[in-house]
C-alpha atoms as a PDB file:
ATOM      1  CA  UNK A   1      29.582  48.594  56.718  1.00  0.00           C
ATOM      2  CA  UNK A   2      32.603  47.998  54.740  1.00  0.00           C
ATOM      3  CA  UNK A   3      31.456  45.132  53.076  1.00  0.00           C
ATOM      4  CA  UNK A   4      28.244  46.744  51.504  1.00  0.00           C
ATOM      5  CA  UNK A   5      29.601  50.287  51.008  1.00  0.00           C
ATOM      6  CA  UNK A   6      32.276  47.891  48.950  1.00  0.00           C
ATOM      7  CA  UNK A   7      30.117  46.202  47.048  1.00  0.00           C
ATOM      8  CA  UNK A   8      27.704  49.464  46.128  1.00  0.00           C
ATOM      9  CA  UNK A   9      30.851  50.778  44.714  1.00  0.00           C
ATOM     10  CA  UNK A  10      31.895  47.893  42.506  1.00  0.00           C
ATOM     11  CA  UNK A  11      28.478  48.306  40.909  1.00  0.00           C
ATOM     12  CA  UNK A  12      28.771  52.089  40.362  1.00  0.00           C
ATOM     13  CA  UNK A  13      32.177  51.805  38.478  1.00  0.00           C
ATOM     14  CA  UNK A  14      31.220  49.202  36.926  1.00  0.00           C
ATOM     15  CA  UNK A  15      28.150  50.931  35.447  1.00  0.00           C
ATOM     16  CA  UNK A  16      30.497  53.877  34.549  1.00  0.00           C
ATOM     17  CA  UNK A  17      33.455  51.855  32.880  1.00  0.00           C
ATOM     18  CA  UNK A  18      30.660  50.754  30.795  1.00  0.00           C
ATOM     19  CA  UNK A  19      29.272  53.962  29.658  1.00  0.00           C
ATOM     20  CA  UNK A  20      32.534  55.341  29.059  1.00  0.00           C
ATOM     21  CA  UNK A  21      33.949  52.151  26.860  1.00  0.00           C
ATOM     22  CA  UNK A  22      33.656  52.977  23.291  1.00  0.00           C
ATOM     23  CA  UNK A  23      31.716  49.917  20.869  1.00  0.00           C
ATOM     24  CA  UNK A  24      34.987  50.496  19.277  1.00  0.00           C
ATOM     25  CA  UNK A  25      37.535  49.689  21.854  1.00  0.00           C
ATOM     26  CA  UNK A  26      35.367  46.315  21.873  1.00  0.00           C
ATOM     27  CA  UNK A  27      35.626  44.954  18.277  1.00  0.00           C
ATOM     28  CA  UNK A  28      40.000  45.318  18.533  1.00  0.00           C
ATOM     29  CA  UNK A  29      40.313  44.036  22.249  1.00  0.00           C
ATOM     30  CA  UNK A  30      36.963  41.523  23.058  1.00  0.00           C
ATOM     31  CA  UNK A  31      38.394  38.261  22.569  1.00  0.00           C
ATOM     32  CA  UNK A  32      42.279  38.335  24.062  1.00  0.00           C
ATOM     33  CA  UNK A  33      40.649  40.397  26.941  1.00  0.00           C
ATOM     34  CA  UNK A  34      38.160  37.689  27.428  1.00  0.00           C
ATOM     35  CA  UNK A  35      40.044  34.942  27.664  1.00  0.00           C
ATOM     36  CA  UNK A  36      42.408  36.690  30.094  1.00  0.00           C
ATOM     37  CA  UNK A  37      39.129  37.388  32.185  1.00  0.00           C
ATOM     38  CA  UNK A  38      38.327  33.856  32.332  1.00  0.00           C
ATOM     39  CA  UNK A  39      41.172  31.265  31.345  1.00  0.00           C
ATOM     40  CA  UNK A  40      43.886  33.824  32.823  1.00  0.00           C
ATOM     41  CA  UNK A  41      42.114  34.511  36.040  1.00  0.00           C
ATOM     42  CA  UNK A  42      41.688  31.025  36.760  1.00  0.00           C
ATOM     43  CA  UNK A  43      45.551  30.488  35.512  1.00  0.00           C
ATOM     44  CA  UNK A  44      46.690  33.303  37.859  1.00  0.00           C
ATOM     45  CA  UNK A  45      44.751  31.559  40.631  1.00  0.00           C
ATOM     46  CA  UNK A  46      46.134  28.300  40.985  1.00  0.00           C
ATOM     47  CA  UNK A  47      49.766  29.253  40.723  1.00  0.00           C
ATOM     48  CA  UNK A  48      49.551  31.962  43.684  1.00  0.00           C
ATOM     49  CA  UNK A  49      47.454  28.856  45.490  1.00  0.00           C
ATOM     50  CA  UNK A  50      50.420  27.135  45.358  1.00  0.00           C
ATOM     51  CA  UNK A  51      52.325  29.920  47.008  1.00  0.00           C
ATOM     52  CA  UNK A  52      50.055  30.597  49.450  1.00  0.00           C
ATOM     53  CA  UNK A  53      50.744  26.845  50.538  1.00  0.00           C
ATOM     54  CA  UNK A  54      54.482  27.584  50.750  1.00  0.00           C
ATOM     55  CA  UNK A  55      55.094  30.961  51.730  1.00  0.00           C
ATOM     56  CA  UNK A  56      51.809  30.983  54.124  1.00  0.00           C
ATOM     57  CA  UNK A  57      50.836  27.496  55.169  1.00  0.00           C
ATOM     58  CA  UNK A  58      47.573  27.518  54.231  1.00  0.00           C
ATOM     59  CA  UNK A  59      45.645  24.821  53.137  1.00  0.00           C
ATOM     60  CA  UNK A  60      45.010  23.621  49.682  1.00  0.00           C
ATOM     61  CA  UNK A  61      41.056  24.542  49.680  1.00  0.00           C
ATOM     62  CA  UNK A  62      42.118  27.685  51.391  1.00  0.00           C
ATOM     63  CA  UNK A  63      44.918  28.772  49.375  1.00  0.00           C
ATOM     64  CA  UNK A  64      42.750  28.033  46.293  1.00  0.00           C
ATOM     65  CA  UNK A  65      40.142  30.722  47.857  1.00  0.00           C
ATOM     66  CA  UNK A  66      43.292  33.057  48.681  1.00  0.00           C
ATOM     67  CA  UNK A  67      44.142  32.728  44.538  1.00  0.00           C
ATOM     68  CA  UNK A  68      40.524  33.721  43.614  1.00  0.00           C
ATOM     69  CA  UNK A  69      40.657  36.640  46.000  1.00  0.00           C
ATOM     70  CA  UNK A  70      43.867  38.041  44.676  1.00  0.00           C
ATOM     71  CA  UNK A  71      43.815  36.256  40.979  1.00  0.00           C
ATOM     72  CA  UNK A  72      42.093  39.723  39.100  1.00  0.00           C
ATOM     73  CA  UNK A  73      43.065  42.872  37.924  1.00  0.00           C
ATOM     74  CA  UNK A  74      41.641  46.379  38.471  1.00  0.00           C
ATOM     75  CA  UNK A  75      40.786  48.903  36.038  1.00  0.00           C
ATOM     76  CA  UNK A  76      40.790  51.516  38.290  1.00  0.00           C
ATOM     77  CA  UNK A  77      43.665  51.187  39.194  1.00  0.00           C
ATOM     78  CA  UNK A  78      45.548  50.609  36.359  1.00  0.00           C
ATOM     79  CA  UNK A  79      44.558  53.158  34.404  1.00  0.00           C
ATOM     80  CA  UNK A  80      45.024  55.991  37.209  1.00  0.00           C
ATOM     81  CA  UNK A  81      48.090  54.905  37.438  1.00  0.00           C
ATOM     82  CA  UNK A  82      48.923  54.810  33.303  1.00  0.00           C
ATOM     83  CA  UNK A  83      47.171  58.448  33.154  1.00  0.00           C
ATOM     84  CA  UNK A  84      49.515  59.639  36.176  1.00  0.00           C
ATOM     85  CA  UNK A  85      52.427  57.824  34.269  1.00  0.00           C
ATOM     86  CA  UNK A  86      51.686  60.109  30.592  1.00  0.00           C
ATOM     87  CA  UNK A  87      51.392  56.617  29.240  1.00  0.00           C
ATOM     88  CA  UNK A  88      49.232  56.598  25.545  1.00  0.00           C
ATOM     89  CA  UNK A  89      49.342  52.953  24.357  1.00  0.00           C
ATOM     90  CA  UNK A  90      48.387  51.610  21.323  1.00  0.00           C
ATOM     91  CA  UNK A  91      44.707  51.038  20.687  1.00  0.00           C
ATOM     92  CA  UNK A  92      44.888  46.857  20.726  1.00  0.00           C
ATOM     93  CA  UNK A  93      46.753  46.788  24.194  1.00  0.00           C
ATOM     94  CA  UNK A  94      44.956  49.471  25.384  1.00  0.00           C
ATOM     95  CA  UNK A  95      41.570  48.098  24.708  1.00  0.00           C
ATOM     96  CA  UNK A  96      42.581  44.676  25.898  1.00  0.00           C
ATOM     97  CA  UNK A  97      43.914  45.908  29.519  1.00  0.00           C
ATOM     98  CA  UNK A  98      40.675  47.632  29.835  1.00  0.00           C
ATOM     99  CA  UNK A  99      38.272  45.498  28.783  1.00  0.00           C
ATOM    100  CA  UNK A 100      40.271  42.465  30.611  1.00  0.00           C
ATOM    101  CA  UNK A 101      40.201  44.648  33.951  1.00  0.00           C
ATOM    102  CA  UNK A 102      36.585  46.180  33.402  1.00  0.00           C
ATOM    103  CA  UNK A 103      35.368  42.649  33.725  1.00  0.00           C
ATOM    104  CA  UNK A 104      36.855  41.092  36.510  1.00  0.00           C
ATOM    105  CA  UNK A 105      37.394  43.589  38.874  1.00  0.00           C
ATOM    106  CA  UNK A 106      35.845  46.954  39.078  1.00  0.00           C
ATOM    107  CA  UNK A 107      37.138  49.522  41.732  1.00  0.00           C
ATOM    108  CA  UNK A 108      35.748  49.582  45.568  1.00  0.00           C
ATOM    109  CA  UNK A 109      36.544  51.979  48.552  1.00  0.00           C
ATOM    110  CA  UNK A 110      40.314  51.445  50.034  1.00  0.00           C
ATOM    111  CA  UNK A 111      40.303  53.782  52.292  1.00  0.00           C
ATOM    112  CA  UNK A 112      37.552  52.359  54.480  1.00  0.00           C
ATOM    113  CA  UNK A 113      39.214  49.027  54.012  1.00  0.00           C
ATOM    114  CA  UNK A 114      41.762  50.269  55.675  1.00  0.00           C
ATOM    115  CA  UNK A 115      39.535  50.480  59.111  1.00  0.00           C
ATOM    116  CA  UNK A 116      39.712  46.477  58.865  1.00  0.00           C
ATOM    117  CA  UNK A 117      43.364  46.220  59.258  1.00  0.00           C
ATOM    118  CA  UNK A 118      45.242  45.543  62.459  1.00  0.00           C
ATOM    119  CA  UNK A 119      48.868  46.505  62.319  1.00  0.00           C
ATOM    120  CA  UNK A 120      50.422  43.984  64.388  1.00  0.00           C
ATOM    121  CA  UNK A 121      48.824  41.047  62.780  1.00  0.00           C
ATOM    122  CA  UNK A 122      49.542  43.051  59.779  1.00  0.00           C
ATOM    123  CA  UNK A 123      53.223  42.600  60.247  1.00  0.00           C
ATOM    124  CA  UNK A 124      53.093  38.966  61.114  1.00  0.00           C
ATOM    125  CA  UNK A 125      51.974  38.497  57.415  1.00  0.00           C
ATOM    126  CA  UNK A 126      54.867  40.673  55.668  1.00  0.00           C
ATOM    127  CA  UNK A 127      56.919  37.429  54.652  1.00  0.00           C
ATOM    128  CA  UNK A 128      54.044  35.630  53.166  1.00  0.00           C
ATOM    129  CA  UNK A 129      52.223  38.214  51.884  1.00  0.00           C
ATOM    130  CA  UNK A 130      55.489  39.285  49.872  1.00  0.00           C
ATOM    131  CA  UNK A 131      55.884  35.658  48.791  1.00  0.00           C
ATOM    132  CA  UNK A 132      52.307  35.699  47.652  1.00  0.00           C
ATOM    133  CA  UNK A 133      52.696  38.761  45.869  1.00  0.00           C
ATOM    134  CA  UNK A 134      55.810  38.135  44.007  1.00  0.00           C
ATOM    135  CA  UNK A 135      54.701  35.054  43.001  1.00  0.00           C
ATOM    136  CA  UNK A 136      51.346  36.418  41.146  1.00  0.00           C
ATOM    137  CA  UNK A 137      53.247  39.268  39.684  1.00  0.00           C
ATOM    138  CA  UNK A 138      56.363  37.565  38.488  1.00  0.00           C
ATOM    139  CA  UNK A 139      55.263  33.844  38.019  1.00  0.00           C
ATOM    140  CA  UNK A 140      51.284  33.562  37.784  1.00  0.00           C
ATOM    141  CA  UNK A 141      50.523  36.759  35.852  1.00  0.00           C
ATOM    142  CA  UNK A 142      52.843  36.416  33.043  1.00  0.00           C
ATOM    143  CA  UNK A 143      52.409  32.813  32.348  1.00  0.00           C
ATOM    144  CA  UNK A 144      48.381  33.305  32.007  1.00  0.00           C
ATOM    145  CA  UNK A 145      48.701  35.987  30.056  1.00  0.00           C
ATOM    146  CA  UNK A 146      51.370  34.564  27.493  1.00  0.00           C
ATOM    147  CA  UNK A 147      49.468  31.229  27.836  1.00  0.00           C
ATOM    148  CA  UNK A 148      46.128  33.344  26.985  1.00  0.00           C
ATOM    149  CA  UNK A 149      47.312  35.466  24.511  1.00  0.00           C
ATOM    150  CA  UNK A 150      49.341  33.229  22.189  1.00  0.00           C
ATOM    151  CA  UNK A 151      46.589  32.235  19.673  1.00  0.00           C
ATOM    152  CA  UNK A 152      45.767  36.214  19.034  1.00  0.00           C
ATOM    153  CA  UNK A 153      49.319  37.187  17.641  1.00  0.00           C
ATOM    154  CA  UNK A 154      50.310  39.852  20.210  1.00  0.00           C
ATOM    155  CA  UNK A 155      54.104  40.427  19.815  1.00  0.00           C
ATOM    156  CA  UNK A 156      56.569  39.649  22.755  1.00  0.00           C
ATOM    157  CA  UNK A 157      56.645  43.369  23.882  1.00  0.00           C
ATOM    158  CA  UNK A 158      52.736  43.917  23.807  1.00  0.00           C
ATOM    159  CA  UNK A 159      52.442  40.505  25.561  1.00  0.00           C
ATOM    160  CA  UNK A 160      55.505  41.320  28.381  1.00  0.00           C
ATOM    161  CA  UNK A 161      53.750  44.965  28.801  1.00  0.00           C
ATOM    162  CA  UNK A 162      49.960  42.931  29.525  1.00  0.00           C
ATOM    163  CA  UNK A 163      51.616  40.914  32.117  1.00  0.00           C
ATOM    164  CA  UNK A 164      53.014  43.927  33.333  1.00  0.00           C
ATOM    165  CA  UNK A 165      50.353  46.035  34.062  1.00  0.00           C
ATOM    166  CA  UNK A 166      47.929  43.394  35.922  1.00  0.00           C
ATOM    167  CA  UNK A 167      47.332  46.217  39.058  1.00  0.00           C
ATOM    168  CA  UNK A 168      45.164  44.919  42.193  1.00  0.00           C
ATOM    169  CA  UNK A 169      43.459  47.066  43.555  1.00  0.00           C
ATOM    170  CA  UNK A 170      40.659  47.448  46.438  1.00  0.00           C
ATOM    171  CA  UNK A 171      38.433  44.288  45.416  1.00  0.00           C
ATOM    172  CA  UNK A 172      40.922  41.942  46.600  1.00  0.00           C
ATOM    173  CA  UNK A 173      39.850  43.233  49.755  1.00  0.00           C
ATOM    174  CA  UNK A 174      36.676  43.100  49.140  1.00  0.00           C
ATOM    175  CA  UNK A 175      36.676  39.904  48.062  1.00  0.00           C
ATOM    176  CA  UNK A 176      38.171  38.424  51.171  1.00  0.00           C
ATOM    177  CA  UNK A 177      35.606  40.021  53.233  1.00  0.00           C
ATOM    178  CA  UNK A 178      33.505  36.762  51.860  1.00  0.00           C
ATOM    179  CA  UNK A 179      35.153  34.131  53.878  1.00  0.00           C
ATOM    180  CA  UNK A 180      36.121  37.050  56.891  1.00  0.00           C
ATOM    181  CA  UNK A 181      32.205  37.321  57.794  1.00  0.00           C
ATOM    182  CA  UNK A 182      31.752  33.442  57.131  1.00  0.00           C
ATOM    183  CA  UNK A 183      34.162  32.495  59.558  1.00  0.00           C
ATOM    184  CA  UNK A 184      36.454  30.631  57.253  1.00  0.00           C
ATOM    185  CA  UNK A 185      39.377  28.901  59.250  1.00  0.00           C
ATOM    186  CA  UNK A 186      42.603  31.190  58.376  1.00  0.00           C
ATOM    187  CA  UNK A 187      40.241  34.227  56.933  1.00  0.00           C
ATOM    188  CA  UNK A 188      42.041  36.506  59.135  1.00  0.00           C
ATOM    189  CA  UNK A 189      45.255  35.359  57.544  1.00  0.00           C
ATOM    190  CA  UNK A 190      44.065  35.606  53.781  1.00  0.00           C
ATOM    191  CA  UNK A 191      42.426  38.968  54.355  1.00  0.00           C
ATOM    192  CA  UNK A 192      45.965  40.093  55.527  1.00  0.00           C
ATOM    193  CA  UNK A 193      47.918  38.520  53.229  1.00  0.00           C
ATOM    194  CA  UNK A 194      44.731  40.280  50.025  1.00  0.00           C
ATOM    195  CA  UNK A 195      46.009  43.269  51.773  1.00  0.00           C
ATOM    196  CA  UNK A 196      49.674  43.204  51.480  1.00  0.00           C
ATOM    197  CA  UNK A 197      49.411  41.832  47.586  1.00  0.00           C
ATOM    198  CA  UNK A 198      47.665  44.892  46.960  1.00  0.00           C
ATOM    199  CA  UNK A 199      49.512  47.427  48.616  1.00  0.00           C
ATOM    200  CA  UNK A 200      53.057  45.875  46.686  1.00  0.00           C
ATOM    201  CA  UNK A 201      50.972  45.619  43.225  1.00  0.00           C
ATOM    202  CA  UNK A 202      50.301  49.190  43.507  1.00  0.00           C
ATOM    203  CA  UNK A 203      53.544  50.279  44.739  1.00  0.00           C
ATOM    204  CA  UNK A 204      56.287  47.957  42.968  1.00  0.00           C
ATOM    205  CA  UNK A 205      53.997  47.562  39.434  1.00  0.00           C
ATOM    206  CA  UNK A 206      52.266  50.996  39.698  1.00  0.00           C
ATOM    207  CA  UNK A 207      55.217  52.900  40.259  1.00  0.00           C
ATOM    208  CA  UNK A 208      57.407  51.500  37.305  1.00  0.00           C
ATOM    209  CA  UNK A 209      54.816  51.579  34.833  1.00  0.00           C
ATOM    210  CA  UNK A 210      56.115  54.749  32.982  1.00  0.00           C
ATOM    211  CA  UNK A 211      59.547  52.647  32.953  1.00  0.00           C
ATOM    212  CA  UNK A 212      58.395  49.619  31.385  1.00  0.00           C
ATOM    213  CA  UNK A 213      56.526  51.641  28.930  1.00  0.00           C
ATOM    214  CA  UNK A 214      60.437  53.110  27.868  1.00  0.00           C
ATOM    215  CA  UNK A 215      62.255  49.576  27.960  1.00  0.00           C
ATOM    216  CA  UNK A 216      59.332  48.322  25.360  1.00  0.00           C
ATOM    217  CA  UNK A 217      58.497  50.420  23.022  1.00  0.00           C
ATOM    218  CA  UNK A 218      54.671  49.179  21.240  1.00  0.00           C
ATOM    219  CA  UNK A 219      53.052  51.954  19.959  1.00  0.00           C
ATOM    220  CA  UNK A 220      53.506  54.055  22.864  1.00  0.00           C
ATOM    221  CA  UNK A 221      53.561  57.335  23.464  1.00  0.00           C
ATOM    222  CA  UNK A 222      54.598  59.524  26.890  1.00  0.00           C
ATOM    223  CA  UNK A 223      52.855  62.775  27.034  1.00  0.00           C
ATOM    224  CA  UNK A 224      54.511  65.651  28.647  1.00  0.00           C
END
């Protein structure tokens, strides 16, 4: 039940992101937010691949799968959180976070992911889900999207801020329903470990979003 209420939502916010995305917003953010989308998904990937072979013990062909689970942004998610924050940024960054995120990861249903969670395994994958996470956000984000977007001319802030606000959100989790139902070897592990990267995205990137947005200063503005 999860698994196709899931994916019926990713198609209905995907069909509204589109119809509320401006032409406009396209022409000033298409091609950085497409090569994130593609070039720093796959970027993003491989580097928390690597740490899900050292902080989890996973396999290579595993921990690959555990990178493409985890390796996307959410548009959802990051801009409820950059409305919640008063956060008005510029219309380049803005249009390339949401195009970028529109893309590769529309929004799904948490809260009945949640049903799919046992706490005590839950709890055996703290460490390595907090290696994994750490790893994307600190490590695998920033150098795909500073890899991605050097050829467009982004300055240093715009670029730090992008690496900044790559939120996961629900379709992790609905992504590692995939190899759950299939009966991968370790799925029960990387569906835990999709879990915990998304719950520490949320909370350690979503909440200091409104502070990043003070330390660098693009074109932003914070409403009241």
């Amino acid at each position: 039940m999860s698994f196709w209420v899931g994916n019926l939502a990713l198609a209905v916010i995907l069909l509204d992101g589109g119809l509320r995305t401006a032409f406009a917003t396209f022409r000033s953010g298409l091609k950085p937010a497409s090569v994130l989308a593609s070039a720093g998904v796959a970027i993003s990937a491989g580097i928390t691949a690597l740490a899900g072979v050292v902080f989890a013990g996973l396999d290579i062909w595993t921990a690959l799968l555990l990178g493409a689970v985890v390796g996307s942004t959410d548009a959802a998610a990051v801009f409820a959180l950059l409305t919640r924050s008063g956060v008005t940024l510029n219309e380049r960054v803005a249009a390339t976070l949401e195009i970028e995120s529109g893309v590769n990861d529309p929004m799904a249903v948490f809260l009945l992911l949640g049903l799919l969670v046992t706490p005590t395994t839950m709890l055996e994958s703290v460490g390595p889900g907090l290696g994994v996470a750490a790893t994307l956000m600190f490590i695998a984000r920033p150098a795909a999207v500073w890899l991605c977007l050097l050829p467009f001319r982004f300055s240093a802030r715009e670029t730090w801020f992008i690496s900044r606000v790559g939120l996961r959100g629900a379709v992790p989790i609905v992504l590692a329903l995939f190899p759950l139902m299939a009966g991968t070897p370790q799925a029960g592990l990387l569906f835990n470990i999709a879990f915990m990267v998304v719950l520490a995205s949320l909370l350690i990137q979503g909440s200091t979003i409104g502070l990043v947005a003070h330390k660098l200063p693009i074109g932003i503005g914070l409403g009241s």
